[in-house]
Protein backbone atom coordinates (compact mmCIF):
# COMPACT_ATOMS: atom_id res chain seq x y z
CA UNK A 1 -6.73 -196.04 130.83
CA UNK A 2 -9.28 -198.59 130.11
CA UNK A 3 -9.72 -199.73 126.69
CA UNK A 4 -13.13 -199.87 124.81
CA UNK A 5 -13.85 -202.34 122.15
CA UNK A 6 -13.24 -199.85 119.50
CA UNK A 7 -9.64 -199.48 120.48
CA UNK A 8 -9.25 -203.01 118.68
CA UNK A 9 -10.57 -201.93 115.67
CA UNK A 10 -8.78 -201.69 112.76
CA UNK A 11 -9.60 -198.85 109.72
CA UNK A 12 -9.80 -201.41 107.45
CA UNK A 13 -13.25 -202.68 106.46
CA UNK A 14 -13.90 -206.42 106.73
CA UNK A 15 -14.17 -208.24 103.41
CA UNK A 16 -16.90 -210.57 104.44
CA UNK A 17 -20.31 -211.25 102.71
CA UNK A 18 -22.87 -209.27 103.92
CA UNK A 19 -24.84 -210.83 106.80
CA UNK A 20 -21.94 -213.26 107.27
CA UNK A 21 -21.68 -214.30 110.94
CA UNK A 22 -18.10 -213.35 110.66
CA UNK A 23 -19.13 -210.17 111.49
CA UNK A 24 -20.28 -210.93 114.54
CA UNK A 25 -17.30 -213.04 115.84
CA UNK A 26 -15.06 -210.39 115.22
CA UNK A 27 -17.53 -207.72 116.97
CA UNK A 28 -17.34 -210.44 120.27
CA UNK A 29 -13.51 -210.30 119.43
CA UNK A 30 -13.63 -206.15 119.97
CA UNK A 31 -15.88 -207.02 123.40
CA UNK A 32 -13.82 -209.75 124.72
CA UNK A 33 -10.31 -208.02 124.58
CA UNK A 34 -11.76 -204.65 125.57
CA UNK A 35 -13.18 -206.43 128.86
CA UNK A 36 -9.67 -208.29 129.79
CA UNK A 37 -8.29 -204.71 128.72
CA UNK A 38 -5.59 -206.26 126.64
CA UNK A 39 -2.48 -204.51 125.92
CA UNK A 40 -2.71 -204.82 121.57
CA UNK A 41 1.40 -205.17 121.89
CA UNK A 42 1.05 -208.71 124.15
CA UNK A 43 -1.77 -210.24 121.82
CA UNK A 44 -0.76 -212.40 118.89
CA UNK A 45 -3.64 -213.70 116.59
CA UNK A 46 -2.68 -216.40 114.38
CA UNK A 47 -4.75 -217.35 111.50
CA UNK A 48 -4.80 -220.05 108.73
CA UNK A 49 -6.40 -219.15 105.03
CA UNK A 50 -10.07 -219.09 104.68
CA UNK A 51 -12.68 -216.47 105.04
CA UNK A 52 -12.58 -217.05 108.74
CA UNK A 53 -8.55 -216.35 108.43
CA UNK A 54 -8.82 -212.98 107.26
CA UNK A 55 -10.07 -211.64 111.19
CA UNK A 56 -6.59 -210.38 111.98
CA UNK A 57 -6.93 -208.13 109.71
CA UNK A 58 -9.14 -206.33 111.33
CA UNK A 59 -7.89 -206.32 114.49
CA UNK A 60 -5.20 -203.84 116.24
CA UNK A 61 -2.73 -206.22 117.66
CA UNK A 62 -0.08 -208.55 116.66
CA UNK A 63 -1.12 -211.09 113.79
CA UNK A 64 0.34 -213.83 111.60
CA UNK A 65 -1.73 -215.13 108.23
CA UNK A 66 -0.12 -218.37 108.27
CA UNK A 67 -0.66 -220.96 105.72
CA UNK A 68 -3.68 -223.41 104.55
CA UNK A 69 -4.09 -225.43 108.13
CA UNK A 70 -0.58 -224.74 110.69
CA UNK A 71 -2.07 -221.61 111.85
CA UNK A 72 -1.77 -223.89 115.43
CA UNK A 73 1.92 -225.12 115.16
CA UNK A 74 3.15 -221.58 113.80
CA UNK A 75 0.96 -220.03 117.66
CA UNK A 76 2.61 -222.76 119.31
CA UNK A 77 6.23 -221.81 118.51
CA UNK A 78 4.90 -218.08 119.22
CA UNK A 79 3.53 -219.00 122.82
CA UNK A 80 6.32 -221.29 124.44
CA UNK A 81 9.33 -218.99 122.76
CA UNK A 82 7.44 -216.13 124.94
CA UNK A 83 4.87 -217.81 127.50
CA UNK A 84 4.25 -214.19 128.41
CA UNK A 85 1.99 -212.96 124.91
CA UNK A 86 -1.82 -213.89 125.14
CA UNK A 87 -1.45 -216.32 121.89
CA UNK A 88 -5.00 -217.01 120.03
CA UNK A 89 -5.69 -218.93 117.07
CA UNK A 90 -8.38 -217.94 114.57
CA UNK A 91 -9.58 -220.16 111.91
CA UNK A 92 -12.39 -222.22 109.92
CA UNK A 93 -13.46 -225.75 110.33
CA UNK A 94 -11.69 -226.93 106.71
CA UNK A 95 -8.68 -225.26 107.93
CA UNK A 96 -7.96 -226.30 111.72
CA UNK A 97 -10.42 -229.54 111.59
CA UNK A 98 -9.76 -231.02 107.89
CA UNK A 99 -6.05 -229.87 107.20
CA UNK A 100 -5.18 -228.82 110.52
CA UNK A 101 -6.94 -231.46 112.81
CA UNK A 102 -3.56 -233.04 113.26
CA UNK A 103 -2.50 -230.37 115.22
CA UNK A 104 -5.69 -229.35 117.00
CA UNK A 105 -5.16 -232.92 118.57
CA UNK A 106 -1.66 -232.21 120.01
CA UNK A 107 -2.43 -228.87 121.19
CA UNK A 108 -4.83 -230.56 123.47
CA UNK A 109 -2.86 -232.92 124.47
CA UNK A 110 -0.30 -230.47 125.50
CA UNK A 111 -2.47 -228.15 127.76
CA UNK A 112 -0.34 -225.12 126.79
CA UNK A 113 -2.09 -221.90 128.03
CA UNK A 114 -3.68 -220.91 124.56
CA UNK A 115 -7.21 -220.52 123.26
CA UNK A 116 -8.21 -221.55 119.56
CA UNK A 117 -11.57 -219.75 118.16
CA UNK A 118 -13.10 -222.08 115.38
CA UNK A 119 -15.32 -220.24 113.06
CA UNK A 120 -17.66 -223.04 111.96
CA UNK A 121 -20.06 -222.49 108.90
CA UNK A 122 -19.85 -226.28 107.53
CA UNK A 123 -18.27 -224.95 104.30
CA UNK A 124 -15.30 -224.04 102.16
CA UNK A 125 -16.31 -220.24 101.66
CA UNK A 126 -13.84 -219.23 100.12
CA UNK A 127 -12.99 -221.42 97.79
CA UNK A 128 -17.16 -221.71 96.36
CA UNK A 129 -19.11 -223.29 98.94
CA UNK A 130 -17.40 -227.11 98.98
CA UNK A 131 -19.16 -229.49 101.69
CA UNK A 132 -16.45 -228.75 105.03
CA UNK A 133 -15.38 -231.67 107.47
CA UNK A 134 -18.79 -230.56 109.80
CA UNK A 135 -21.13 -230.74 107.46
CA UNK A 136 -23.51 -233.72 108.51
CA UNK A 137 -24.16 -236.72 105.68
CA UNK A 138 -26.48 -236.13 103.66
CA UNK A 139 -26.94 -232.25 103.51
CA UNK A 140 -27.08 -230.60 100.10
CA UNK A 141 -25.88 -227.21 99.57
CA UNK A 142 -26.45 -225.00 96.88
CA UNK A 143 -23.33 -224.95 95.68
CA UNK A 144 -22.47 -228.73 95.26
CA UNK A 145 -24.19 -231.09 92.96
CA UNK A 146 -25.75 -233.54 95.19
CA UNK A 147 -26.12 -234.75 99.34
CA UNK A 148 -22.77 -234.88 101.55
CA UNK A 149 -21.43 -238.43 101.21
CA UNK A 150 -19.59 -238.33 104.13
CA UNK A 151 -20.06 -237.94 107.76
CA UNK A 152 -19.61 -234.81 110.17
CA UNK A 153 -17.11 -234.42 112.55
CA UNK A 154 -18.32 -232.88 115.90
CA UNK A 155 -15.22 -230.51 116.50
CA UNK A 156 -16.45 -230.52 120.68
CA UNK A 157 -15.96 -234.51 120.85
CA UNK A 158 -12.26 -234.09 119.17
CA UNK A 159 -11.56 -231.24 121.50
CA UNK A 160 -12.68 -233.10 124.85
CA UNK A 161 -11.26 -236.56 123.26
CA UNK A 162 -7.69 -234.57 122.47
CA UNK A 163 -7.55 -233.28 126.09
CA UNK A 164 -8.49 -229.55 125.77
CA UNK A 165 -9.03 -227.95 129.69
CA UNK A 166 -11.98 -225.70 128.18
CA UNK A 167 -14.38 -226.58 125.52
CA UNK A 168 -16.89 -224.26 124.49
CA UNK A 169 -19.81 -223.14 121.72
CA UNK A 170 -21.17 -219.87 120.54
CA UNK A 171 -22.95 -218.81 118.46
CA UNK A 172 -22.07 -215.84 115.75
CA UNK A 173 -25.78 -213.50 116.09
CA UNK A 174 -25.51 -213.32 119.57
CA UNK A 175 -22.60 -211.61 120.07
CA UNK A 176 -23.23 -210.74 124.15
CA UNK A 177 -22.92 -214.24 124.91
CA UNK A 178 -19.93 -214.83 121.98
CA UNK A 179 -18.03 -211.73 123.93
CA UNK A 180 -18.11 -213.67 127.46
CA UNK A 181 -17.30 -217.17 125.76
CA UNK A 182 -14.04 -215.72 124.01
CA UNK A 183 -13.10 -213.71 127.10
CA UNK A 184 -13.67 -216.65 129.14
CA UNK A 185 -11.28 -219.33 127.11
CA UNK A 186 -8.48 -216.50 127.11
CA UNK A 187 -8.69 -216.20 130.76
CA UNK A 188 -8.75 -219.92 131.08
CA UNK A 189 -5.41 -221.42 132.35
CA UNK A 190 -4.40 -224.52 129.47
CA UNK A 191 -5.68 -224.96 125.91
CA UNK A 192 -9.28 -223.48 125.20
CA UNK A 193 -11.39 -224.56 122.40
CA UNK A 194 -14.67 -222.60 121.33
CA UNK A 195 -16.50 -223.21 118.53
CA UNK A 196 -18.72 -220.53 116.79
CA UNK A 197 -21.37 -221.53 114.86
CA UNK A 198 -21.33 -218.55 111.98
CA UNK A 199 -24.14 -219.04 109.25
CA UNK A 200 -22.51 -218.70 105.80
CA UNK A 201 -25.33 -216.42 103.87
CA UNK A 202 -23.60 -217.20 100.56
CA UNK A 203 -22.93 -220.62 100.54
CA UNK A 204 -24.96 -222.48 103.23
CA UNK A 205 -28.14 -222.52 102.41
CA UNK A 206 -29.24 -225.10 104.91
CA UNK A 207 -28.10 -224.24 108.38
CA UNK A 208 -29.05 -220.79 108.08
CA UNK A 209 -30.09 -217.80 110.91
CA UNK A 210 -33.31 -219.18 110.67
CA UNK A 211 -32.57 -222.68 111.17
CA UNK A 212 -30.15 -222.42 114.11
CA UNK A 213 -32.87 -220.57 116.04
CA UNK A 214 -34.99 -223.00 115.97
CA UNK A 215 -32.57 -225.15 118.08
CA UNK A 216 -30.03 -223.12 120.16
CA UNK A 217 -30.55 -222.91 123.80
CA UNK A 218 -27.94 -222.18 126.62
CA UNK A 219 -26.58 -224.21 128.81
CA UNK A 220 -26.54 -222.05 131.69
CA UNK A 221 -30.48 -221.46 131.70
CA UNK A 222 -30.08 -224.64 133.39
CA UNK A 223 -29.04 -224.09 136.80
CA UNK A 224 -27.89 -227.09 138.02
CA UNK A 225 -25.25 -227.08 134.99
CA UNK A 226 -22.47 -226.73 136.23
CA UNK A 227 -19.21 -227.70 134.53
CA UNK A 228 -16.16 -226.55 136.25
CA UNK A 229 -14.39 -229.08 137.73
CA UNK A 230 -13.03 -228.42 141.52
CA UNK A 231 -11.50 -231.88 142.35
CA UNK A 232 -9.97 -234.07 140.10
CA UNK A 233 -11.99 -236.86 140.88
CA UNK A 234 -14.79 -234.83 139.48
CA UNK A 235 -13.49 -234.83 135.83
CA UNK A 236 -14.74 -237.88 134.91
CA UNK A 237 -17.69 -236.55 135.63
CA UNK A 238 -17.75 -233.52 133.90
CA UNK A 239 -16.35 -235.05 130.96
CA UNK A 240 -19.46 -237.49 130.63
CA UNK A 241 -22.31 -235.22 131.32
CA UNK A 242 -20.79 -232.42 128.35
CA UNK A 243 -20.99 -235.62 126.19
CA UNK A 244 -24.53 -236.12 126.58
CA UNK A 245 -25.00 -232.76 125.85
CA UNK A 246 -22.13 -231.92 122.96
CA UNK A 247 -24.15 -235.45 120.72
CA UNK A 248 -27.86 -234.13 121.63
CA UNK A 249 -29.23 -234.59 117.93
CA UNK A 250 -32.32 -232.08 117.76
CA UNK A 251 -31.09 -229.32 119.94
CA UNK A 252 -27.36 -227.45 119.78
CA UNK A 253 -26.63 -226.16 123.63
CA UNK A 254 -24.51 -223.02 123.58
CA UNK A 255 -21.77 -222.26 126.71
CA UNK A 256 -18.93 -223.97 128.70
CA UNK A 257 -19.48 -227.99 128.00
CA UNK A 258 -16.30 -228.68 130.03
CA UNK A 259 -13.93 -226.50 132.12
CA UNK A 260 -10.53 -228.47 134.27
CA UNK A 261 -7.44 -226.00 135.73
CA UNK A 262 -6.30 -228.62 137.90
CA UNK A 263 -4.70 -229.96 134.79
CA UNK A 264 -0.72 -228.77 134.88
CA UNK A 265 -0.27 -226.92 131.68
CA UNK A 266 2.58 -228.01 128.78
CA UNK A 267 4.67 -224.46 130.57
CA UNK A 268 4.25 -225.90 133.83
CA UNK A 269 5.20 -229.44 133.16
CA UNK A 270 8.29 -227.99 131.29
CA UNK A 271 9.43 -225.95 133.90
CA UNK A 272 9.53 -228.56 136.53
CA UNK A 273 11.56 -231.28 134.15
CA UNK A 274 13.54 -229.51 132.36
CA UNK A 275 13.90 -225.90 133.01
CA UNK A 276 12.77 -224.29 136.03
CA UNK A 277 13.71 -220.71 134.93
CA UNK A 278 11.47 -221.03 131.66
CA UNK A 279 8.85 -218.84 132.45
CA UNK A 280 10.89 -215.81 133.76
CA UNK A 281 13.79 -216.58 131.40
CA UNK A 282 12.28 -218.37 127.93
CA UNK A 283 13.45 -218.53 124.66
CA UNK A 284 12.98 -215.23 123.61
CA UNK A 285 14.04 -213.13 125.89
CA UNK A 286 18.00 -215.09 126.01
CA UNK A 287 20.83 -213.57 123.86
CA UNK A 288 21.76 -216.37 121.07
CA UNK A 289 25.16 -213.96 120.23
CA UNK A 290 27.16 -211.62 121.87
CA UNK A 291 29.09 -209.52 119.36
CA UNK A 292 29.10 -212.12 116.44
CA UNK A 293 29.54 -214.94 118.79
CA UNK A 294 27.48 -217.66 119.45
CA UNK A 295 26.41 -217.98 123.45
CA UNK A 296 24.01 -220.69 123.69
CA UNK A 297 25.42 -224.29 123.06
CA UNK A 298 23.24 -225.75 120.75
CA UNK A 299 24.87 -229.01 121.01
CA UNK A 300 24.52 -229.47 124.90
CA UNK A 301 21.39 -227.89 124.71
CA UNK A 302 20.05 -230.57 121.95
CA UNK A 303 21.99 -233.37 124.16
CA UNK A 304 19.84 -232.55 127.59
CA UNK A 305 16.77 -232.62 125.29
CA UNK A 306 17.21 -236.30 124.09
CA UNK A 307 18.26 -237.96 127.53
């Protein structure tokens, strides 16, 4: 049987802001799993804390509420103990670029087969409306006394600096082209990063519906844009014209900046150094004990690990 979107949805009501772009993420969530035709028991959505954090809520499948920025390490554990789940990380820019950057860094580095969905409204919602780690300098919000004193980061340049195989943008009111984004870093094979950009209506009253019309366009209207690459000596490339595009000042391009699977992922590379059963047997599928006893030997198993 062949799922619908609403077969994702969970009875309980979101406890967003009205006319938060939230809303519409989690909507593209519904579209995006319903057109993969996920099975709800082989998705795990992990989440940090923040208004963004509170998605798997509202969403039939597996889900974690971590804490305050290791949503990313707590999937990562999740995805190589059982390669086989669909593993997606949920979160806002305070928590996985400000407290969590750390670990957005190594997950790129690593390539493992996961996607990571930044909701990005430029503030701490939930906590009042605090300037957030992409708010430019020299924006002032409402809800803080005077300009940002410090400088933006551009989450797309960390992503493509950090390694990630897919780096993406959406944007939260146009949910069509949100749906294919999110389905299209879940299909992707290594780490997938897409940024949303989801207005805050309480908090941000700067970068607002209004004001990100005014600049959005998509990539793909374009159609010499192209940026899969197809041989690896293409990547450098790619990689350089998504730059020009991911630092354009006046305009914000939407779609794919930058997408590699020639890149081995972190399962592959671990499978053909260490363990070549991995895949087909991992961690969570092996008996530790067998009536009481222990059957794995930790010690030789810890000794392989650090030769």
């Amino acid at each position: 049987m062949t799922r619908t979107p609403a077969d994702y949805r969970w009875p309980r009501a979101p406890e967003w802001c009205p006319g938060c772009g939230h809303f519409g993420v989690l909507q593209a969530v519904y579209n995006a799993f319903a057109e993969l035709d996920l099975d709800p028991a082989r998705v795990v959505l992990v989440s940090g804390i923040g208004c963004s954090s509170r998605l798997p809520h509202y969403v039939r499948a597996t889900s974690v509420h971590t804490i305050h920025g290791r949503a990313i390490p707590y999937a990562l554990g999740i995805k190589l103990a059982n390669p086989a789940l669909e593993v997606i990380v949920v979160g806002g820019d305070g928590d996985l670029v400000a407290i969590g950057g750390n670990h957005l860094l190594h997950l790129g580095r690593r390539n493992v087969d996961m996607a990571v969905i930044l909701m990005d409204n430029s503030v701490y919602g939930l906590t009042r409306g605090q300037a957030g780690p992409t708010l430019a300098a020299g924006v002032k919000l409402k809800a803080v006394p005077k300009a940002n004193p410090q400088s933006g980061v551009n989450p797309l340049l960390l992503a493509i600096a950090s390694g990630f195989t897919f780096v993406a943008r959406g944007y939260a009111f146009d949910v069509r082209h949100t749906s294919r984004l999110i389905a299209e870093a879940i299909k992707h094979r290594g780490s997938a990063f897409l940024q949303i950009l989801s207005p805050c209506v309480t908090y941000n009253n700067v970068m607002t519906r209004d004001w990100y019309e005014e600049r959005i366009y998509k990539l793909d209207e374009d159609p010499s844009w192209d940026p899969v690459v197809r041989r690896e000596e293409e990547a450098g490339e790619k990689i350089r014209r998504a730059l020009d595009k991911i630092v354009e000042v006046d305009k914000i391009p939407l779609g794919v900046f930058y997408k590699n699977e020639l890149v081995p992922t972190f399962e592959e590379r671990y499978e053909a150094t260490y363990d070549p059963t991995y895949r087909a047997n991992p961690p969570a599928l092996q008996r530790v004990e067998s009536g009481g006893r222990t059957v794995v030997d930790f010690e030789k198993l810890v000794a392989d690990r650090l030769l």
